[in-house]
N, C-alpha and C. Protein backbone atom coordinates (compact mmCIF):
# COMPACT_ATOMS: atom_id res chain seq x y z
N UNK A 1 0.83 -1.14 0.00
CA UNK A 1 0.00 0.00 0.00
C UNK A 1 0.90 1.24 0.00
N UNK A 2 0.41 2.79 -0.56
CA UNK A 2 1.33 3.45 -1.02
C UNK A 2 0.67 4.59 -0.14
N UNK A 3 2.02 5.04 0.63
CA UNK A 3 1.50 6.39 1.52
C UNK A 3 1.41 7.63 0.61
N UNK A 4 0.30 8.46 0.96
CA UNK A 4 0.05 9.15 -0.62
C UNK A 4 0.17 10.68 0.62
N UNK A 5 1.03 11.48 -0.35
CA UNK A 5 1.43 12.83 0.64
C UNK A 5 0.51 13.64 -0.33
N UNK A 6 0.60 14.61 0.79
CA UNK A 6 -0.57 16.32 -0.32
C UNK A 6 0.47 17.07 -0.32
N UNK A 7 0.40 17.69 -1.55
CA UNK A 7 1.49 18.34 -2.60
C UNK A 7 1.85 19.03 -1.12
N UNK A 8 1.01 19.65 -0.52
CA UNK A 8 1.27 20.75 0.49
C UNK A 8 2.93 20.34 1.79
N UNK A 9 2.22 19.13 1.68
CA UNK A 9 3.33 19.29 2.93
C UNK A 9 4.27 18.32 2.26
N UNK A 10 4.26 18.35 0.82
CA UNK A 10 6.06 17.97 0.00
C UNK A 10 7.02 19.32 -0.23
N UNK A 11 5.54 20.03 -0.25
CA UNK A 11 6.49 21.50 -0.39
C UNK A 11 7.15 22.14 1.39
N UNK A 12 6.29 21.66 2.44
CA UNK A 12 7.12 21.76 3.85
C UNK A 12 8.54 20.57 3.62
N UNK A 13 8.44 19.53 3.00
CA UNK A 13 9.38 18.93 3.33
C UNK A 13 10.68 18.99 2.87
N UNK A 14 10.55 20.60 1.85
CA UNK A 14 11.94 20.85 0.87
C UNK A 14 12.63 21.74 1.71
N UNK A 15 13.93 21.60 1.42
CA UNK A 15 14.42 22.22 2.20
C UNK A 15 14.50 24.26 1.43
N UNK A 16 15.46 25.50 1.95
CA UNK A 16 14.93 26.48 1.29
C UNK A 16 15.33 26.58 0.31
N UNK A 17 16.63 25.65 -0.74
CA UNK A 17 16.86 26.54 -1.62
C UNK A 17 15.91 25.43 -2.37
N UNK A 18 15.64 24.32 -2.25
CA UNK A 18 14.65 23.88 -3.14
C UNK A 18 13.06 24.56 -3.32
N UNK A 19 13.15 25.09 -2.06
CA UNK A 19 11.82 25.89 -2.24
C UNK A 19 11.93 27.28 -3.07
N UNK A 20 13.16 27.90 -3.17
CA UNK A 20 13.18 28.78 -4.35
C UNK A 20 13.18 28.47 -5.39
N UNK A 21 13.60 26.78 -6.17
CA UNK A 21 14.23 27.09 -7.58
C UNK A 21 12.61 26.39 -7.72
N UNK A 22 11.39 25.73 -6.80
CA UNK A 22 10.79 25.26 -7.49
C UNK A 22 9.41 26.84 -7.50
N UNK A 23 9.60 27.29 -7.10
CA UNK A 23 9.07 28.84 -7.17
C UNK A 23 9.39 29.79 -8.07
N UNK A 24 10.93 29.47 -8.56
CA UNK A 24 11.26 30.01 -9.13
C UNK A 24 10.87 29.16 -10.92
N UNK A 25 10.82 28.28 -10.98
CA UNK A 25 10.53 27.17 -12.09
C UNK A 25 8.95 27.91 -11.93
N UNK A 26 7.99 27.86 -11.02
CA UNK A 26 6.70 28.26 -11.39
C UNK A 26 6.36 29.61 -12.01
N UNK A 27 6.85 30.63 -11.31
CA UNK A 27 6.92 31.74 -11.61
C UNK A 27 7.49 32.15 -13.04
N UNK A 28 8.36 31.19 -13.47
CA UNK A 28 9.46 31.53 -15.33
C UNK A 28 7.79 30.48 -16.10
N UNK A 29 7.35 29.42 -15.51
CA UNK A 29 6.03 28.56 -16.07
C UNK A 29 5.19 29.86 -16.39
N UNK A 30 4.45 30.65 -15.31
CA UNK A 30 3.51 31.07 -15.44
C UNK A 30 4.04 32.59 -16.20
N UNK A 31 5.12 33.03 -16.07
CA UNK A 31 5.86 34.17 -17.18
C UNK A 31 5.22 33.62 -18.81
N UNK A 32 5.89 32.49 -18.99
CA UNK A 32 6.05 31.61 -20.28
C UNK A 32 4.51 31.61 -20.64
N UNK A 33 3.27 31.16 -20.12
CA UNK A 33 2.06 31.00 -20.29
C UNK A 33 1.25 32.32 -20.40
N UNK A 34 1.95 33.45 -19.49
CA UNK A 34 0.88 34.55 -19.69
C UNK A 34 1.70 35.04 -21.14
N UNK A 35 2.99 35.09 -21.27
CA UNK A 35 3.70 35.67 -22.64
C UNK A 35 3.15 34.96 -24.05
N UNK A 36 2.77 33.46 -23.93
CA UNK A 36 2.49 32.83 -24.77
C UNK A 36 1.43 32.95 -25.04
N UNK A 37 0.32 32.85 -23.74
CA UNK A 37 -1.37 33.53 -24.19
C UNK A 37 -1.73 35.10 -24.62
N UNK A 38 -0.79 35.56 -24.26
CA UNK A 38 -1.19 37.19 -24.30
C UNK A 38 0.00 37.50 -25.76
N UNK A 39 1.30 37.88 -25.43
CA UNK A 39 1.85 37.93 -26.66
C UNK A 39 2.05 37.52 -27.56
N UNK A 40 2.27 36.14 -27.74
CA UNK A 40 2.42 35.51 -28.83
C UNK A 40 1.38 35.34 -29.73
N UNK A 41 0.60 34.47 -28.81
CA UNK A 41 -0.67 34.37 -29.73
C UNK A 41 -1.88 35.31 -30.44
N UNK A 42 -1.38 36.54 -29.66
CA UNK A 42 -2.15 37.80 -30.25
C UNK A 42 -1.45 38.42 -31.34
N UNK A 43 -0.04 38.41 -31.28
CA UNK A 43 0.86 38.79 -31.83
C UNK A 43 0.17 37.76 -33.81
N UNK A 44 0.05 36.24 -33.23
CA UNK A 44 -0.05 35.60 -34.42
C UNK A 44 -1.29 36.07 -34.62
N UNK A 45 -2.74 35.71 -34.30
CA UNK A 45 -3.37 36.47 -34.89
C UNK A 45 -3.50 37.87 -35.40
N UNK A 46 -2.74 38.84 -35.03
CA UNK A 46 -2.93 40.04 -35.67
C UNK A 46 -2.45 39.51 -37.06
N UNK A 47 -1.22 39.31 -36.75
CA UNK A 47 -0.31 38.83 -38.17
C UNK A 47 -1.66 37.74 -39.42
N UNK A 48 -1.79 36.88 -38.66
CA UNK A 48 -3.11 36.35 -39.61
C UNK A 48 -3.83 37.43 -39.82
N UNK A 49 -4.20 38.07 -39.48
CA UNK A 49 -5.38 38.66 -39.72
C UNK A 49 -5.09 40.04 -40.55
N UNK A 50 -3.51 40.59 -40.50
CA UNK A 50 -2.87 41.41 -40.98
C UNK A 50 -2.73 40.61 -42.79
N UNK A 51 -2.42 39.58 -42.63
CA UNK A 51 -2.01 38.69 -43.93
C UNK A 51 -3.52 38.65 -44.97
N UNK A 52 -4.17 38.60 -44.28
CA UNK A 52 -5.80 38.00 -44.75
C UNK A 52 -6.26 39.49 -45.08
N UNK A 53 -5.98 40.41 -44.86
CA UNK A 53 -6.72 41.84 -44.90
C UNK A 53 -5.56 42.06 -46.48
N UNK A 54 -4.48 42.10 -46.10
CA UNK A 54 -3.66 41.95 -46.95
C UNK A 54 -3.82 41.33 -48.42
N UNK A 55 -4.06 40.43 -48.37
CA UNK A 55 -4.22 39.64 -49.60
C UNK A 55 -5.61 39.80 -50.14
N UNK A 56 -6.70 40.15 -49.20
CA UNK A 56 -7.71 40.94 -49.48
C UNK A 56 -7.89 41.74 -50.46
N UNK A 57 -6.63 42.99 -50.17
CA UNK A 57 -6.87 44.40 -50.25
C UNK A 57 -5.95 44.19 -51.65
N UNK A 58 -5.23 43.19 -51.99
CA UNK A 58 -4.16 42.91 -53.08
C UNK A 58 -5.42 42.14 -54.19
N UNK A 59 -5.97 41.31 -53.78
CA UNK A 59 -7.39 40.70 -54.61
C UNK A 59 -8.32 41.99 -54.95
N UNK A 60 -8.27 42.51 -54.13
CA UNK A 60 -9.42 44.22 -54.44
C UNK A 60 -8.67 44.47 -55.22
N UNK A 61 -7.37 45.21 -55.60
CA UNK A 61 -7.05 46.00 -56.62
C UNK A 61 -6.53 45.64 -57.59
N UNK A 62 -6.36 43.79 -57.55
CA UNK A 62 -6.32 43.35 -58.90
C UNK A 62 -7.56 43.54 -59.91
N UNK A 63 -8.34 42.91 -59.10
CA UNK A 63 -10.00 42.73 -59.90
C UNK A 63 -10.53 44.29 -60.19
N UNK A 64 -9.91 45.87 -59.34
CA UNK A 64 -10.28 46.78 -59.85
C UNK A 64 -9.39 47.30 -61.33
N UNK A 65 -8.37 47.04 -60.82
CA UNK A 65 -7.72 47.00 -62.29
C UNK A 65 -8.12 46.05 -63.24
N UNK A 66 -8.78 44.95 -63.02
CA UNK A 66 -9.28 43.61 -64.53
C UNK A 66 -10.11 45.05 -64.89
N UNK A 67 -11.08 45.33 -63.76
CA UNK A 67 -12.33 46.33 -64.57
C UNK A 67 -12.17 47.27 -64.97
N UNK A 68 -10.99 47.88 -64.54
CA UNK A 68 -10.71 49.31 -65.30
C UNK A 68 -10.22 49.27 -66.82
N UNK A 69 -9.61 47.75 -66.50
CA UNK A 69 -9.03 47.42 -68.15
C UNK A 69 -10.21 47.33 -68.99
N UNK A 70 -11.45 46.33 -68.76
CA UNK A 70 -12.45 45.94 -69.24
C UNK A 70 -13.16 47.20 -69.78
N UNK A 71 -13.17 48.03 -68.39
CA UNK A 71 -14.49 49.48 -69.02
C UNK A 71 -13.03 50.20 -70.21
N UNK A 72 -11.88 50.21 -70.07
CA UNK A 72 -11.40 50.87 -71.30
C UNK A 72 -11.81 49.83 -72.73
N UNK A 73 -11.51 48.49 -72.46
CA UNK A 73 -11.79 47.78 -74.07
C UNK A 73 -13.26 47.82 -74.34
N UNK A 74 -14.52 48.43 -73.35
CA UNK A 74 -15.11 47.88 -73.70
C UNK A 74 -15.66 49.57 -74.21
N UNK A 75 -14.96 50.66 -73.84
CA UNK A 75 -14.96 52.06 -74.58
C UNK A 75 -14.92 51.74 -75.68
N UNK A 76 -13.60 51.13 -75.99
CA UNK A 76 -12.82 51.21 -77.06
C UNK A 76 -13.75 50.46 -78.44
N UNK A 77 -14.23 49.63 -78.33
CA UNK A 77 -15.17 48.81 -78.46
C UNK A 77 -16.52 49.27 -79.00
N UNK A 78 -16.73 50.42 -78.02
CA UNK A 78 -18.33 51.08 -78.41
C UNK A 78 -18.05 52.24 -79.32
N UNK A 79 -16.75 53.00 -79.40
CA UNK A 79 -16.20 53.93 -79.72
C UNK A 79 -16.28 53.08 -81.92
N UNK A 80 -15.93 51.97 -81.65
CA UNK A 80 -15.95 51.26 -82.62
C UNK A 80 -17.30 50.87 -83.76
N UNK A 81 -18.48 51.44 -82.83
CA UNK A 81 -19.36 50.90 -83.51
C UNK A 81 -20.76 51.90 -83.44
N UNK A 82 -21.38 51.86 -84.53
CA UNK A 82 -22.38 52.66 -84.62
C UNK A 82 -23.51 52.82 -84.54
N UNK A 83 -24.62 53.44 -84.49
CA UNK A 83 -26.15 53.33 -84.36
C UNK A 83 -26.70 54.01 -85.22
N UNK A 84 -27.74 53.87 -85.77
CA UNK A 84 -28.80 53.96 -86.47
C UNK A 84 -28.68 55.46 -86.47
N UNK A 85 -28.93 56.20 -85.30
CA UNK A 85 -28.42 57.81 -85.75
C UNK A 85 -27.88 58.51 -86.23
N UNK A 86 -26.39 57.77 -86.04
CA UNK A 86 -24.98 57.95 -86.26
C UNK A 86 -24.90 57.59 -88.06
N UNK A 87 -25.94 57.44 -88.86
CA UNK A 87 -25.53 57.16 -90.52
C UNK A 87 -25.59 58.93 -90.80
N UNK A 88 -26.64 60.08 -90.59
CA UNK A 88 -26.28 60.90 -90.96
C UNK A 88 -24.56 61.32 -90.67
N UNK A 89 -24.19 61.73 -89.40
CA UNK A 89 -22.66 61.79 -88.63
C UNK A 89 -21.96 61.20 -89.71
N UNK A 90 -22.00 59.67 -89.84
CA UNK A 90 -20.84 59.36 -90.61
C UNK A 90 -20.98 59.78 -92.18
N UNK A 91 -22.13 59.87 -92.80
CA UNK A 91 -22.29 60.58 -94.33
C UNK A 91 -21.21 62.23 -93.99
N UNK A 92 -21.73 62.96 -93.16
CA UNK A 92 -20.93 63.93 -92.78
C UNK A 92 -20.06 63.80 -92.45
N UNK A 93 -19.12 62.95 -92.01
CA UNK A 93 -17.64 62.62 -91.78
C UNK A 93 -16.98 62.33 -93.23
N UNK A 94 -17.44 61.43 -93.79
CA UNK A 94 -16.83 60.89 -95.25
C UNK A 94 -16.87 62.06 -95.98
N UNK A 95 -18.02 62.64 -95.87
CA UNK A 95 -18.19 64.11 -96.94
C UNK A 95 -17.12 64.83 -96.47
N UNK A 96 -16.37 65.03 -95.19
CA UNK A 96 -15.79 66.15 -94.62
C UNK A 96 -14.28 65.31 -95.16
N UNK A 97 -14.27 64.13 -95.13
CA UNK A 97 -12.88 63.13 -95.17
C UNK A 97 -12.49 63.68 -97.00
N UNK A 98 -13.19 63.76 -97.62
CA UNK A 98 -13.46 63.82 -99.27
C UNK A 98 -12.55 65.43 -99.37
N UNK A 99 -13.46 66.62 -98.79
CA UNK A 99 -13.22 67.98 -99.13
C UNK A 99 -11.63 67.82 -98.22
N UNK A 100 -11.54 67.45 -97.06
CA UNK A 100 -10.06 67.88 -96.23
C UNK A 100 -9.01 67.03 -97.08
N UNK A 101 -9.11 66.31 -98.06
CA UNK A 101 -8.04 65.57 -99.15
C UNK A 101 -7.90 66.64 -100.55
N UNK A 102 -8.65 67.09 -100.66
CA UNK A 102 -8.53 68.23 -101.64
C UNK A 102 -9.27 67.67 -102.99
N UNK A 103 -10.07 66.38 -102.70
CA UNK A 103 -10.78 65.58 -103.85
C UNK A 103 -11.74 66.38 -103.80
N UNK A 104 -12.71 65.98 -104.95
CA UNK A 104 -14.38 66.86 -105.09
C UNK A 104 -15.30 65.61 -105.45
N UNK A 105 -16.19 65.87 -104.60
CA UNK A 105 -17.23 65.02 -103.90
C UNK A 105 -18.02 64.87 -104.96
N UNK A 106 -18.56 64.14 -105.38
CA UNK A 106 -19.57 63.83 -106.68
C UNK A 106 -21.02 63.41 -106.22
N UNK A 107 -20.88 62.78 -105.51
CA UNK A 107 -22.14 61.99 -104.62
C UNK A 107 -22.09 61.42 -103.82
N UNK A 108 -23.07 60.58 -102.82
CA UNK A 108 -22.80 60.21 -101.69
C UNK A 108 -24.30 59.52 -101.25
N UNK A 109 -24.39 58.30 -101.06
CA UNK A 109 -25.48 57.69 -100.74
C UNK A 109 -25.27 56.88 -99.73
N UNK A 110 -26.25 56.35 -98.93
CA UNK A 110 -25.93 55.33 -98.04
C UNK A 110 -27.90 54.63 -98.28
N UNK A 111 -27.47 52.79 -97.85
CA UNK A 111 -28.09 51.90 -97.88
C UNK A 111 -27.97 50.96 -97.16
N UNK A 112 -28.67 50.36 -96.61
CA UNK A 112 -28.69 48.98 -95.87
C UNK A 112 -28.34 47.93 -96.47
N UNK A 113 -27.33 47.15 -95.99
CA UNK A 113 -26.69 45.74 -96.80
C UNK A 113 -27.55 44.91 -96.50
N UNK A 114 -27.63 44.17 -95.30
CA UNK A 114 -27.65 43.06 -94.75
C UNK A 114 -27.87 43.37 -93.64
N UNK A 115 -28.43 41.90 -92.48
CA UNK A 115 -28.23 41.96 -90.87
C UNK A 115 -27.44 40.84 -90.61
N UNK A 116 -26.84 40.77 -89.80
CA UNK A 116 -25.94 40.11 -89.15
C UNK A 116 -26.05 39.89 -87.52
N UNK A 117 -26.89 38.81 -87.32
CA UNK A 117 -27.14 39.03 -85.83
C UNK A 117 -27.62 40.22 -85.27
N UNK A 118 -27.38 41.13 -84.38
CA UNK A 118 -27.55 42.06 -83.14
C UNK A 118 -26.70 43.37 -84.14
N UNK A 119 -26.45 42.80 -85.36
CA UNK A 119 -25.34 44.22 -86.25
C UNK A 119 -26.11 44.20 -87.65
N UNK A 120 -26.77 45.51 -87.92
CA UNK A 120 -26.33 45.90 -89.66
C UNK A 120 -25.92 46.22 -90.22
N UNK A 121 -25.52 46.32 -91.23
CA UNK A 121 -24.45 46.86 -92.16
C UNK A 121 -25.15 47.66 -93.35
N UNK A 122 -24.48 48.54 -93.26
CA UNK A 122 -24.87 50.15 -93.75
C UNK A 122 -23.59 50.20 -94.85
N UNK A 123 -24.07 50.22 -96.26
CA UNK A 123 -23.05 50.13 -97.11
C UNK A 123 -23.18 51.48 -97.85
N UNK A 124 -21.94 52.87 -97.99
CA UNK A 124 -22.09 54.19 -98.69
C UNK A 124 -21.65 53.86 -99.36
N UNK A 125 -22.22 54.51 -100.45
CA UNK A 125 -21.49 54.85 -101.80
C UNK A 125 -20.76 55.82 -102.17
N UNK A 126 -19.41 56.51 -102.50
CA UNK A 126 -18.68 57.97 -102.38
C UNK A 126 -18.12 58.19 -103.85
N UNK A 127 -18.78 58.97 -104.57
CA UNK A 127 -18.09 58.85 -106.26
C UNK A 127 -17.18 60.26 -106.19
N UNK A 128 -15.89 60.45 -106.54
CA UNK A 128 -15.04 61.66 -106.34
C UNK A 128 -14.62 61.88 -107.66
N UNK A 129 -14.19 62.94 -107.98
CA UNK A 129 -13.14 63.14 -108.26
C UNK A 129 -11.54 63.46 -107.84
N UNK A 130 -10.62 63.25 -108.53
CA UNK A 130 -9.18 63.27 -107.36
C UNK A 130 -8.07 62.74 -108.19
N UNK A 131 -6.97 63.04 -107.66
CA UNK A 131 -5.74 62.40 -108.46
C UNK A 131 -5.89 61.56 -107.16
N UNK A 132 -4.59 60.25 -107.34
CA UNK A 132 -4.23 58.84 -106.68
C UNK A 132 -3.66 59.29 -105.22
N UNK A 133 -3.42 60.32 -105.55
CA UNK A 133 -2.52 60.66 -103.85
C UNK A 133 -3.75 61.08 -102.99
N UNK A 134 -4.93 62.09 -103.52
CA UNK A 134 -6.24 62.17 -102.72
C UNK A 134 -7.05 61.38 -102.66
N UNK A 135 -7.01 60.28 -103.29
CA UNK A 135 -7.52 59.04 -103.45
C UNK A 135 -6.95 58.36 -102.29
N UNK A 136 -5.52 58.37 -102.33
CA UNK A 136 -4.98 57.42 -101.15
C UNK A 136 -5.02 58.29 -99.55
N UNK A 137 -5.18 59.14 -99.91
CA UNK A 137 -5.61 60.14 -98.38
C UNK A 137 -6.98 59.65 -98.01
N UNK A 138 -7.62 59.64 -98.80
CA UNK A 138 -9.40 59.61 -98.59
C UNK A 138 -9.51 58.43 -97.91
N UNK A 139 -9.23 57.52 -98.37
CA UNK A 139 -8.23 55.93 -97.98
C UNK A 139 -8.19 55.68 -96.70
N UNK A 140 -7.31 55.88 -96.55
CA UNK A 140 -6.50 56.24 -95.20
C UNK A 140 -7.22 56.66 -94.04
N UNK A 141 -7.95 57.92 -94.10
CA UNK A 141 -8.30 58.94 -93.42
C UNK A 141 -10.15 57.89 -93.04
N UNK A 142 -10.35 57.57 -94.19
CA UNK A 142 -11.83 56.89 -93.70
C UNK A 142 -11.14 55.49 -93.00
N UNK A 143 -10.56 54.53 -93.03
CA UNK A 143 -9.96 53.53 -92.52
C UNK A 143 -10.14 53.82 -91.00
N UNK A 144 -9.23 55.15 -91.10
CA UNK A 144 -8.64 55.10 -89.38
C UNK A 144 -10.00 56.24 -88.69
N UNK A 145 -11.72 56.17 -89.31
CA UNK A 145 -12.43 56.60 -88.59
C UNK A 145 -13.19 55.60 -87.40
N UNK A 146 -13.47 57.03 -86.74
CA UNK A 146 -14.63 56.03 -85.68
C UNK A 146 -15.72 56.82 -85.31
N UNK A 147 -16.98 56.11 -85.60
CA UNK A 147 -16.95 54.96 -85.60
C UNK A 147 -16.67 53.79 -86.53
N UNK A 148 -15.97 52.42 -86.74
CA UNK A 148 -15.58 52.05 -87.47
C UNK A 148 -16.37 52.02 -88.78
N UNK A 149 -15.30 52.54 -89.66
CA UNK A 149 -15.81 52.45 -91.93
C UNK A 149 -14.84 52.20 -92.61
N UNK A 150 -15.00 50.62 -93.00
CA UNK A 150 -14.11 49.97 -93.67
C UNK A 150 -13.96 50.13 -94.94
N UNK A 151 -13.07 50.56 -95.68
CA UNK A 151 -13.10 50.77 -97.17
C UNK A 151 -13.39 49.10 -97.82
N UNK A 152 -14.90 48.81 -98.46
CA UNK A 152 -15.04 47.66 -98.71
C UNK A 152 -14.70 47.96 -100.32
N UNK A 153 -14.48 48.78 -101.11
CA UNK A 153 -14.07 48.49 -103.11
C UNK A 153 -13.77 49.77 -102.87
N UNK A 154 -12.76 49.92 -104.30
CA UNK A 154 -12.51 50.87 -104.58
C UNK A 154 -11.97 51.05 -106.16
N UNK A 155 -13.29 51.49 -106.96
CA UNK A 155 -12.75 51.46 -108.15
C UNK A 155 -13.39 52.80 -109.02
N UNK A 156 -11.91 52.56 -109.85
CA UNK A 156 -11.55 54.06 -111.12
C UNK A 156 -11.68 53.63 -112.46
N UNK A 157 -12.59 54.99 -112.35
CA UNK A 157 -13.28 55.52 -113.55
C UNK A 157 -12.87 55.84 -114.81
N UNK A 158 -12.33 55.12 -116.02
CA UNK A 158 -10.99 55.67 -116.91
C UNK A 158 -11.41 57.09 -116.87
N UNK A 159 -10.46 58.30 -116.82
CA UNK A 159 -11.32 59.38 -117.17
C UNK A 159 -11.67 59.50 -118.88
N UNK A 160 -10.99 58.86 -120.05
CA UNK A 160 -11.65 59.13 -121.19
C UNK A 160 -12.84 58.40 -121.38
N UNK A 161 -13.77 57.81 -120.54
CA UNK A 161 -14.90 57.29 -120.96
C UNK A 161 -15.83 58.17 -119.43
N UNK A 162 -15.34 58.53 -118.76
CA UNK A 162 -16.84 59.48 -118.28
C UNK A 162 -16.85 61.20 -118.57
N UNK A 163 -18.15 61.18 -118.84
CA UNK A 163 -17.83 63.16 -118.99
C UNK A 163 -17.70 63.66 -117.38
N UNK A 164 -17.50 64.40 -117.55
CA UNK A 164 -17.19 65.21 -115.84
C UNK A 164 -18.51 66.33 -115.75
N UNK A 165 -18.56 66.12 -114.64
CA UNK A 165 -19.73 67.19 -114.30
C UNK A 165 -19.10 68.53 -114.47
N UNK A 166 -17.59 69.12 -114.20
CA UNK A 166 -16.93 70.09 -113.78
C UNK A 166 -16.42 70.40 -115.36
N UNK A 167 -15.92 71.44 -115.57
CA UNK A 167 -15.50 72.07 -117.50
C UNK A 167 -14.13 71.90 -117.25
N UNK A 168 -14.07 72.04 -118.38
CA UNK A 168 -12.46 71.65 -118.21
C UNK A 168 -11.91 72.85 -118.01
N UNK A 169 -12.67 74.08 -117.73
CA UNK A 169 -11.18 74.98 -117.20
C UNK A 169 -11.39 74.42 -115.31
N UNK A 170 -12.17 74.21 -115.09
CA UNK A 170 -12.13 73.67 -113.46
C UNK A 170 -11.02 72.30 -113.31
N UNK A 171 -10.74 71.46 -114.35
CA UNK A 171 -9.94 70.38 -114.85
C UNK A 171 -8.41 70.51 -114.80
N UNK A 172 -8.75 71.74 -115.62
CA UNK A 172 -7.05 72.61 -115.87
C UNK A 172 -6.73 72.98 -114.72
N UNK A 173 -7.60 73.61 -113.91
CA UNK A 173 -7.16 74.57 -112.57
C UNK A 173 -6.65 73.42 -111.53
N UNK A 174 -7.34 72.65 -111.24
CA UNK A 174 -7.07 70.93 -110.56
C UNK A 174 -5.37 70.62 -110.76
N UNK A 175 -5.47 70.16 -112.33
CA UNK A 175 -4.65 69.80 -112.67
C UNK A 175 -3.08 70.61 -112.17
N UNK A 176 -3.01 72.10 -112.48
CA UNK A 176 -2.10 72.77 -111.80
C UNK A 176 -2.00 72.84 -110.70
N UNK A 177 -3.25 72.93 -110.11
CA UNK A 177 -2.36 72.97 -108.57
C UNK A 177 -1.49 71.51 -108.13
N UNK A 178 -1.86 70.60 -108.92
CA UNK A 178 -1.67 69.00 -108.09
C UNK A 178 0.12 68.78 -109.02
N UNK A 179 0.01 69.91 -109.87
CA UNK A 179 1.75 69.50 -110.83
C UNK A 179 1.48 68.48 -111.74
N UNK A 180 0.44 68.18 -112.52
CA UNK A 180 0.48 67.25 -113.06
C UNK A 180 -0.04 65.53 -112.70
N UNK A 181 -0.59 66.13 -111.63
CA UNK A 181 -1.17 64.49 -111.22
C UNK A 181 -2.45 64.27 -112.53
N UNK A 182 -2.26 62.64 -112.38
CA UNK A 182 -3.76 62.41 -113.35
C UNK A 182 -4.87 62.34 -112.57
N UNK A 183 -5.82 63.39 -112.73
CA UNK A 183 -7.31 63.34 -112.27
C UNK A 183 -8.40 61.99 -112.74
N UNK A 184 -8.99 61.34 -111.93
CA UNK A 184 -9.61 60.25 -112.11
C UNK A 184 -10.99 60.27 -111.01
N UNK A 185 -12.15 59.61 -112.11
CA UNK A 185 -13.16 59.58 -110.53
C UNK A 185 -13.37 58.39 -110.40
N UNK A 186 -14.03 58.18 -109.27
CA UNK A 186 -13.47 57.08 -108.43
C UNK A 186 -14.74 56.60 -107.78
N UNK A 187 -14.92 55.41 -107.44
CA UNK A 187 -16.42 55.09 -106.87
C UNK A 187 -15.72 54.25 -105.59
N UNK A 188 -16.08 54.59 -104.34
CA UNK A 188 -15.64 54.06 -103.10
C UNK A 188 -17.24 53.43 -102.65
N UNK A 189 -16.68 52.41 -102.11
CA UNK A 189 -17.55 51.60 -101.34
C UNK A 189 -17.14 51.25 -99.91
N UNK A 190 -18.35 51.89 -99.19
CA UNK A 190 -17.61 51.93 -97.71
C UNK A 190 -18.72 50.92 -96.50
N UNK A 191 -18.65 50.77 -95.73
CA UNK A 191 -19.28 49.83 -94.83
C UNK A 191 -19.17 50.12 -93.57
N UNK A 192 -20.06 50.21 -93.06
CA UNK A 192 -20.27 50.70 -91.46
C UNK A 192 -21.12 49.30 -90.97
N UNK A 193 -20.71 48.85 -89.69
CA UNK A 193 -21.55 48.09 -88.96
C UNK A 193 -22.65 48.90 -87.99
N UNK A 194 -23.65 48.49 -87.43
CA UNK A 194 -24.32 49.27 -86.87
C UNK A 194 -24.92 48.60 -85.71
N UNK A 195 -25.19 48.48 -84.51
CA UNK A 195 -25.95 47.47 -83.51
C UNK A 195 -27.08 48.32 -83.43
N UNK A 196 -27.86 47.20 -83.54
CA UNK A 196 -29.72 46.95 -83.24
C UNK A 196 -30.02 47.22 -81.48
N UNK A 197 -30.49 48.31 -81.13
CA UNK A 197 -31.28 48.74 -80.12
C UNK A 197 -32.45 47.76 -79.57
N UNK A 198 -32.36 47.14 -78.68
CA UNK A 198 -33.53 46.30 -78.48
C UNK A 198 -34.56 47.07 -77.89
């Protein structure tokens, strides 16, 4: 049978310096436990919780930048395409693209091609007169409009088989200022897409 002592009087039975180092062992225990419950572990959760706010706030301003990218392509995009309103605008753009090349405008129509899904296509007709270099400006200059107008044909008129609306001293005067370019008219075919308003 086993004589069973109470902690109490094992601690009378030490002598004093054992009663300091085991006081002293409790006291560095209960240091260690309040440092470990109170500092450390608060210390780690902040840090978690510092990390998590963190990666948060790094996920926020990725996804605000995806959308900032998105609302620019999707400018860029609308900037690209036209509406049903917008056929006078662009007749007045091409007309304005024609006179700022130094060509002379002959006519100018616009018509409905086709539909294409949720898009129609709006096909002008642009008959000029012009030497090849205002020809290739006119070109150019409608290409790089917006809303987008794709130069879909582009074909010349021999000038000895059409009469000209203009006399030939207006012909002659052309002719000098350009040095000799050959005057030709020209029938452009242009194409606008257009989206359907639901």
């Amino acid at each position: 049978m086993q004589l069973k002592i109470p902690p109490i009087k094992i601690f009378d039975m030490l002598d004093e310096k054992q009663k300091n180092m085991l006081m002293m062992a409790v006291v560095f225990l209960l240091t260690f436990f309040i440092c470990y419950k109170i500092i450390y572990q608060n210390a780690v959760k902040k840090t978690k919780d510092y990390n998590y706010k963190t990666a948060q706030q790094l996920q926020q301003n990725r996804l605000r930048k995806e959308l900032a990218d998105l609302d620019n392509v999707k400018t860029a995009y609308e900037n690209l395409i036209a509406y049903k309103e917008d056929i006078d605008k662009i007749k007045n753009k091409l007309s304005a693209v024609v006179e700022s090349s130094g060509a002379r405008l002959v006519s100018i129509r616009s018509m409905k091609k086709s539909e294409l899904g949720n898009y129609s296509v709006f096909s002008t007709s642009i008959e000029l007169e012009c030497s090849f270099h205002q020809l290739g400006l006119v070109v150019a200059s409608i290409e790089n409009m917006q809303p987008y107008t794709g130069v879909e044909s582009v074909k010349i008129i021999d000038s000895q088989q059409e009469n000209y609306e203009n006399s030939a001293q207006e012909r002659q005067s052309q002719k000098s200022q350009s040095e000799g370019s050959v005057f030709v008219r020209a029938n452009l075919t242009v194409e606008t897409y257009l989206l359907k308003v639901k």
